[in-house]
Protein backbone atom coordinates (compact mmCIF):
# COMPACT_ATOMS: atom_id res chain seq x y z
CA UNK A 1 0.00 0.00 0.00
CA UNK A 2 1.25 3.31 -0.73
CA UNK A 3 1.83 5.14 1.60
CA UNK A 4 3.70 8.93 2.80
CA UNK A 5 5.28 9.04 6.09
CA UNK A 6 6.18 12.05 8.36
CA UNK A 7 9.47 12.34 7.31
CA UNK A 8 8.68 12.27 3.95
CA UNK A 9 6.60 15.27 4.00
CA UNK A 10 9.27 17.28 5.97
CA UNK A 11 11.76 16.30 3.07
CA UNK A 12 9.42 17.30 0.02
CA UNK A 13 8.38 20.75 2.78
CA UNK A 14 11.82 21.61 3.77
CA UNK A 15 13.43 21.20 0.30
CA UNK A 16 10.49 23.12 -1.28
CA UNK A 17 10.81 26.09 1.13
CA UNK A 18 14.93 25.69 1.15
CA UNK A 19 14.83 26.43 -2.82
CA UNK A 20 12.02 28.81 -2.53
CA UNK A 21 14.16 30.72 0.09
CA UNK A 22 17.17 30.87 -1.82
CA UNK A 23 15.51 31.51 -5.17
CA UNK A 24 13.89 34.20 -3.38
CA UNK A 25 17.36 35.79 -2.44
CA UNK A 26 18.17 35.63 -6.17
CA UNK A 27 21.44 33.13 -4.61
CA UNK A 28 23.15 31.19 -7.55
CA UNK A 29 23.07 27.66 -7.19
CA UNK A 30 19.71 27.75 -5.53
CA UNK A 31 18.45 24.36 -5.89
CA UNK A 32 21.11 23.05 -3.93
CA UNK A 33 20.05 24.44 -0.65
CA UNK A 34 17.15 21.84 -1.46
CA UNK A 35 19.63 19.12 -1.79
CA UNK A 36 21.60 20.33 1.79
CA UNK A 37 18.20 19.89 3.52
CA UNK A 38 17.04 16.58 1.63
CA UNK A 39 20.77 15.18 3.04
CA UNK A 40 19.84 16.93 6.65
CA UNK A 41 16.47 15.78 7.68
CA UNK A 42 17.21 12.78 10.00
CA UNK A 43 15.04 10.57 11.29
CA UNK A 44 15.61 12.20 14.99
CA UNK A 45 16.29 15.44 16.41
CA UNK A 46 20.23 14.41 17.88
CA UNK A 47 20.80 13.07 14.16
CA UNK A 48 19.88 16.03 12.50
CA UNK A 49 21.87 17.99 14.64
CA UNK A 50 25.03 16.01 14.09
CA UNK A 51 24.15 15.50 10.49
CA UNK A 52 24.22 19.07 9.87
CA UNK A 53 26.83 20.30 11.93
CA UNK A 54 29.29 18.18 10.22
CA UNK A 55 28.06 18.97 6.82
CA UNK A 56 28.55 22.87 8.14
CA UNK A 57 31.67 22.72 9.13
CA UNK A 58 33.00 19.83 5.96
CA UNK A 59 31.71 22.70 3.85
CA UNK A 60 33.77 25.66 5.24
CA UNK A 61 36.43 23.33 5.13
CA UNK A 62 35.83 22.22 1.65
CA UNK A 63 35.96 26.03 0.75
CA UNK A 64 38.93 26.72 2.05
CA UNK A 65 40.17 23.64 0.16
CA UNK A 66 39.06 25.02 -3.14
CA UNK A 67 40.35 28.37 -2.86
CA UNK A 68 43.86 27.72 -1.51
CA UNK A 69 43.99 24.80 -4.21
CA UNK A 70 42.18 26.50 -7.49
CA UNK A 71 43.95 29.91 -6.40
CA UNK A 72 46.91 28.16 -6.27
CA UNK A 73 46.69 25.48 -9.19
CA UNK A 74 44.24 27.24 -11.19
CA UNK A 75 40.75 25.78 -12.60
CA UNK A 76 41.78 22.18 -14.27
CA UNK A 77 40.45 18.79 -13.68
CA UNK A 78 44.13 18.10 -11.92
CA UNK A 79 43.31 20.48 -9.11
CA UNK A 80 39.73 18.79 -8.87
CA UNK A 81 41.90 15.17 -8.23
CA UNK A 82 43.88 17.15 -5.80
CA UNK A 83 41.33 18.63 -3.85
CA UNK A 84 40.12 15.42 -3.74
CA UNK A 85 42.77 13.43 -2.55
CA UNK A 86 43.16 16.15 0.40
CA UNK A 87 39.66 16.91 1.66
CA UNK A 88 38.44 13.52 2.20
CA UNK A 89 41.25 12.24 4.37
CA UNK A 90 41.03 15.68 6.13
CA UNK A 91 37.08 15.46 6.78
CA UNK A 92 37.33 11.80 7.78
CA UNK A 93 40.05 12.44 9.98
CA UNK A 94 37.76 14.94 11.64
CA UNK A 95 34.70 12.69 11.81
CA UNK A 96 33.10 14.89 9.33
CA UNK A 97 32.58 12.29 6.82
CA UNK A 98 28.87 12.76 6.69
CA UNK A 99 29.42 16.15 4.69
CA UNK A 100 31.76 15.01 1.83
CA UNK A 101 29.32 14.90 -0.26
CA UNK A 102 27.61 18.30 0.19
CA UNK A 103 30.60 19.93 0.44
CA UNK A 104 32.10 18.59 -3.15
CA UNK A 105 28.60 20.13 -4.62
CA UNK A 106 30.40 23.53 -2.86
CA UNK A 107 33.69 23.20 -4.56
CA UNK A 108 32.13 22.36 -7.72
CA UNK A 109 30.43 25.25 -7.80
CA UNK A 110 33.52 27.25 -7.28
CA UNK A 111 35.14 25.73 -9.85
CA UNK A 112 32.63 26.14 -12.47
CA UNK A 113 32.11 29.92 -11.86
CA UNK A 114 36.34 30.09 -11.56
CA UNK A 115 36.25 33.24 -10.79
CA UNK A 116 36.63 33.12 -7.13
CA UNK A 117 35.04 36.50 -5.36
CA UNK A 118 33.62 37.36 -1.74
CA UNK A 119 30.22 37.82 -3.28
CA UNK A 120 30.92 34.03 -4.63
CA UNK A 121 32.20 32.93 -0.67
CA UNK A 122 28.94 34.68 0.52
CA UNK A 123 27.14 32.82 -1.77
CA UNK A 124 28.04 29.71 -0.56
CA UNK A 125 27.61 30.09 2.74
CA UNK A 126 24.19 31.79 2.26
CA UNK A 127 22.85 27.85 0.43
CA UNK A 128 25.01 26.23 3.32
CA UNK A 129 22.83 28.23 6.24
CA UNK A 130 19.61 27.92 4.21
CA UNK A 131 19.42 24.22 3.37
CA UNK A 132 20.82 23.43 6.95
CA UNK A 133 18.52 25.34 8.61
CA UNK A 134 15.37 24.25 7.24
CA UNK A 135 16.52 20.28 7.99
CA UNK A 136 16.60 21.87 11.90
CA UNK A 137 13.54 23.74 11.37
CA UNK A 138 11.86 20.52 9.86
CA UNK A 139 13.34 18.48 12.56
CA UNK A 140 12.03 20.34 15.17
CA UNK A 141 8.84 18.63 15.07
CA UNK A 142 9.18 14.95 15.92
CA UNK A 143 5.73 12.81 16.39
CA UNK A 144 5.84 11.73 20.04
CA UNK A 145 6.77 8.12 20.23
CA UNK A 146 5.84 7.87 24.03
CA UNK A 147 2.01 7.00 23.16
CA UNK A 148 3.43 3.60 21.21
CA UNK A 149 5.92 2.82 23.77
CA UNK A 150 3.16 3.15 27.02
CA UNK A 151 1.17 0.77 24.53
CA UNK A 152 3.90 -1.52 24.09
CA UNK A 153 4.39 -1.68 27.68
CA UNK A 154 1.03 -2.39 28.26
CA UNK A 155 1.19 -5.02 25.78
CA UNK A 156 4.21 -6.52 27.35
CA UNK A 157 2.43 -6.58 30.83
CA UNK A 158 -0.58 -8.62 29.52
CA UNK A 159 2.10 -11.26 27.69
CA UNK A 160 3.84 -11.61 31.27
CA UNK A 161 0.51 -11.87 33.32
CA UNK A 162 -1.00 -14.48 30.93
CA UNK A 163 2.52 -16.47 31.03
CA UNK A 164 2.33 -16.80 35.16
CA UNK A 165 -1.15 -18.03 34.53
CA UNK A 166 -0.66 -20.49 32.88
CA UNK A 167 2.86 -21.18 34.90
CA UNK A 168 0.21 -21.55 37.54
CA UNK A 169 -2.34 -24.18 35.91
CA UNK A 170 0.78 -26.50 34.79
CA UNK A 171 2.18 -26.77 38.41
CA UNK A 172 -1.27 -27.29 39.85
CA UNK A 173 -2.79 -29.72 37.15
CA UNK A 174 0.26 -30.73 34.40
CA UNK A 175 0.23 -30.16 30.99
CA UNK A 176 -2.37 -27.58 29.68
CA UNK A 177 -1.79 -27.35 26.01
CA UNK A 178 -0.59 -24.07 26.03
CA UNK A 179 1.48 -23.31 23.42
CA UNK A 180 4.34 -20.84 24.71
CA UNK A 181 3.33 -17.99 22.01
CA UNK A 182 3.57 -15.71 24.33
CA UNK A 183 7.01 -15.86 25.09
CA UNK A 184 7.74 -16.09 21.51
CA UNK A 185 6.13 -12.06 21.24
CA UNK A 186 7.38 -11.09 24.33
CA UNK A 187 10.90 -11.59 22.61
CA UNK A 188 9.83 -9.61 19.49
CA UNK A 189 8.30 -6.99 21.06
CA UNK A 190 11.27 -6.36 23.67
CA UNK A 191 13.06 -5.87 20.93
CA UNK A 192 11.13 -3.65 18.34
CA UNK A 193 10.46 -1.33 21.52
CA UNK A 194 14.12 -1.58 22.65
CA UNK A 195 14.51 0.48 18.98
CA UNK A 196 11.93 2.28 19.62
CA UNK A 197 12.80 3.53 22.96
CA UNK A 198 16.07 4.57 21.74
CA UNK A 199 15.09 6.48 18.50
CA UNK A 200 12.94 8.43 21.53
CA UNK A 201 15.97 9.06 23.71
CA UNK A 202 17.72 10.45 19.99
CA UNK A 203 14.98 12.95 20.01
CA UNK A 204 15.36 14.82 23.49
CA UNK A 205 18.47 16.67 22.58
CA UNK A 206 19.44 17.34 26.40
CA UNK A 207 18.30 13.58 27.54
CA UNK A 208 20.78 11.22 27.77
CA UNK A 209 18.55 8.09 29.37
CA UNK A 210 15.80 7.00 28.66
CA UNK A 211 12.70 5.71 31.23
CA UNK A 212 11.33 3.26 28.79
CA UNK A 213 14.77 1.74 27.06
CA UNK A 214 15.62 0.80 30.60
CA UNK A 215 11.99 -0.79 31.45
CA UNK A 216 11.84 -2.89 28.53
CA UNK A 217 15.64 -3.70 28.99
CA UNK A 218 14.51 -4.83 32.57
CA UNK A 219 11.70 -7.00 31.43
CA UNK A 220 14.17 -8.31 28.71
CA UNK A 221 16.45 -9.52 32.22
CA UNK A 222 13.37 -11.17 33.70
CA UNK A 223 11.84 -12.81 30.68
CA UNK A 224 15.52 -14.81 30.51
CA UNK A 225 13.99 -15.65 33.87
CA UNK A 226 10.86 -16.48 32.55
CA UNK A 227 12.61 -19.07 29.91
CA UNK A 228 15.06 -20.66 32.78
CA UNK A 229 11.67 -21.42 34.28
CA UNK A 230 10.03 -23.48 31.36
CA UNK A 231 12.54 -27.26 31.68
CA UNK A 232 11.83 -26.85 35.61
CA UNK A 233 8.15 -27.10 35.38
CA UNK A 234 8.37 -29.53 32.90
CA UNK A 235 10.60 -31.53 35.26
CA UNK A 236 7.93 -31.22 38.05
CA UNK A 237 6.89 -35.19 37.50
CA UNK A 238 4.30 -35.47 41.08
CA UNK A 239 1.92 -33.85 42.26
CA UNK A 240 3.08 -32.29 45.74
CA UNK A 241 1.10 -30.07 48.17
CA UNK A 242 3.90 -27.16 47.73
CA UNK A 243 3.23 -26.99 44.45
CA UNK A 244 -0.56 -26.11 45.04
CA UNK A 245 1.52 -23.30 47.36
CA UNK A 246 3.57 -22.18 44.38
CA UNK A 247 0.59 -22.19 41.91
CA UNK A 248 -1.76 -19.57 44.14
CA UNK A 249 1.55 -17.34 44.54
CA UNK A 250 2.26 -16.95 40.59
CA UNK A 251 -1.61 -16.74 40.05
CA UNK A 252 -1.71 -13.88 42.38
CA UNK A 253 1.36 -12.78 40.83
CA UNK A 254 0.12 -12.36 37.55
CA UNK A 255 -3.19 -11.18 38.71
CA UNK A 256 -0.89 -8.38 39.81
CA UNK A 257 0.24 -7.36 36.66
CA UNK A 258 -0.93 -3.55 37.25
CA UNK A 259 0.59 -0.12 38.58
CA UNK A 260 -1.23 -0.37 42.13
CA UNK A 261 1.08 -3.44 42.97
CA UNK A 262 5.12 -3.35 43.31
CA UNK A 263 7.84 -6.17 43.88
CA UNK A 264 8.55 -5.97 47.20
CA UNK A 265 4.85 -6.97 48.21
CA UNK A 266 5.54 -10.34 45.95
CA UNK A 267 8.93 -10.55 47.56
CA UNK A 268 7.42 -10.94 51.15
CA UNK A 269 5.56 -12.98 50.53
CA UNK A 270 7.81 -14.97 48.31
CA UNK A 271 9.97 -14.95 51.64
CA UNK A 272 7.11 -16.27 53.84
CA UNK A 273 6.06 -19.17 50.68
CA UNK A 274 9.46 -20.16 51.70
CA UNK A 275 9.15 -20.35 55.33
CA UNK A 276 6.18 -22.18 54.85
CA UNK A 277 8.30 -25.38 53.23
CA UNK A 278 10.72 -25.49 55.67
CA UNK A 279 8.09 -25.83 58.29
CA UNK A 280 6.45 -28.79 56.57
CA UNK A 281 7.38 -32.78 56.31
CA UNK A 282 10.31 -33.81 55.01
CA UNK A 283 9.63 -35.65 51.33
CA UNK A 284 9.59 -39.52 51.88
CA UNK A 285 10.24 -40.87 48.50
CA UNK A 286 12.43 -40.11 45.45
CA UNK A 287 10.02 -38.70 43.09
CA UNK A 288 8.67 -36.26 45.97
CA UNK A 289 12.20 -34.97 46.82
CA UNK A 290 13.04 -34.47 42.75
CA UNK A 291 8.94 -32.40 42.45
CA UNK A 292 10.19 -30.09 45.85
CA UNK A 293 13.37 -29.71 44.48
CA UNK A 294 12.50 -28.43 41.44
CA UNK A 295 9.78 -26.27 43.20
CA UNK A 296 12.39 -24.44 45.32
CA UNK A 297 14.41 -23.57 42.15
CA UNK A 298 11.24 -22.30 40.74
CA UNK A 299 11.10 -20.30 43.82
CA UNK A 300 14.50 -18.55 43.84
CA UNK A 301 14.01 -17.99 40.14
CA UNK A 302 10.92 -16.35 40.78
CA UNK A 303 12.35 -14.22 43.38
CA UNK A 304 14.96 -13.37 41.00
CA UNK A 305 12.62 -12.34 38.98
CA UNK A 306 11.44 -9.56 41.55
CA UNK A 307 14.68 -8.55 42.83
CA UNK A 308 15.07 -7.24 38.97
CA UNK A 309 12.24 -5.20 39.23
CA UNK A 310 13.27 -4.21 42.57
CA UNK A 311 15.76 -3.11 41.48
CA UNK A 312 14.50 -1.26 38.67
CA UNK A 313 12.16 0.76 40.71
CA UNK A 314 14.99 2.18 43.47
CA UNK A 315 17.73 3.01 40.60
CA UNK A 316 14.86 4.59 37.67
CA UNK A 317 12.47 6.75 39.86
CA UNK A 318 11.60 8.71 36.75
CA UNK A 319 7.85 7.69 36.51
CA UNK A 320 5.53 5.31 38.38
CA UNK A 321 5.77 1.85 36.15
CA UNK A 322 3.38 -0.94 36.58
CA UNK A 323 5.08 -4.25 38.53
């Protein structure tokens, strides 16, 4: 389906209004302040900054390239090779490789007027400031990604609560059928909202962290958890009371998939689950001791689990997040 994103429409705006601009100031050359801003409109704010400060400055460089070396050398192809051969090491040297290719659209302007004058210089510099600053101007409007990411979040939630469900019907009545798929899109979504998170963080120019990179990187820690988990259940061969135990904590846990609970309520009582097995009978066959066993790992996973939130919650006290 065809279809026109945001960016697109800045480009085709910003290039339209660059030329315009420059056409306007009766500049020679005009169109390529177009082709500066086509180059400069980023997909984020920090991008488009760098973007077009290097192409700035690999410009003025390039400049002073073409008039030492064509005031020097005179107008020939030679001097083109030359230039050449010294402004690209230069500009990638400084990290300023992003604006080679603007700034040979510069020279070769020079040299095809080759008749180098300060109304010429000012020329240049006048389609360097335009097409640069109508990428910024462009770029200053970025569509909130915030509104996707609390939905991903949300999204990620309901994967997590429905896995501890049915974590809880396996350990209380064996196999269920269930299929796993949720773990499967918990993986892809942790990651497509990783990216996303991050081209968020690229647009907040003075923000150098990011609330929701680091909550989806902490559910990313616990949902290694959640996979450790999977060969212990399946290892659970009887039936044991604890495991009726276990089964109403991770029901309640993911019952409690929602902002008015936090870990260290699940952590108690995690703590007093496991007080409660110490206090009871000692298992008095094989297959009991192997089902308890594997019901304490469970537990210390789980409480791994929490600590990770936990922890998330004292070190990232940006904004309330759901447990």
């Amino acid at each position: 389906m065809f279809k026109i994103g945001h960016r697109t429409l800045k480009t085709a705006l910003g290039a339209t209004l660059a030329v315009a601009i420059a056409q306007a100031l009766q500049l020679d050359f005009f169109a390529s302040a177009g082709i500066l801003t086509v180059l400069c409109v980023q997909k984020t704010r920090r991008s488009s900054i760098q973007s077009s400060w290097a192409r700035f400055l690999a410009a003025i460089i390039g400049i002073v390239f073409a008039v030492a070396i064509f005031e020097s050398l005179g107008y020939h192809a030679l001097s083109i090779g030359i230039l050449t051969l010294l402004f690209i090491p230069t500009t990638v040297a400084l990290k300023l490789q992003t604006g080679i290719v603007t700034s040979i659209v510069i020279i070769f302007h020079i040299y095809t007027v080759a008749d180098l004058s300060i109304s010429l210089l000012l020329n240049e510099v006048a389609l360097i400031t335009i097409g640069i600053g109508v990428a910024l101007l462009m770029n200053s409007y970025m569509p909130s990604q915030e509104n996707h990411l609390e939905k991903l979040q949300q999204q990620i939630e309901e994967y997590y609560a429905t896995i501890f469900h049915e974590f809880a019907y396996y350990v209380r009545y064996g196999d269920n059928n269930w299929d796993g798929s949720e773990i499967t899109k918990s993986e892809a979504l942790l990651r497509n909202a990783k990216n996303g998170a991050l081209q968020n963080l690229e647009n907040h120019i003075m923000r150098y962290e990011d609330v929701y990179y680091h909550y989806f990187k902490m559910r990313e820690k616990q949902l290694d958890i959640i996979e450790r988990m999977m060969p212990l259940l399946t290892s659970i061969d009887q039936h044991v009371k604890q495991a009726d135990m276990l089964a109403d904590f991770m029901e309640e846990l993911s019952e409690g998939v929602h902002p008015e609970n936090t870990a260290h309520i699940y952590i108690n009582k995690l703590e007093s689950l496991q007080d409660s097995y110490k206090d009871m009978p000692l298992p008095k066959t094989r297959e009991e001791f192997e089902a308890r066993s594997a019901l304490a790992h469970l537990v210390r996973e789980l409480e791994q689990y929490l600590v990770i939130k936990r922890q998330f919650k004292t070190t990232r006290e940006y904004k309330v997040f759901r447990e």
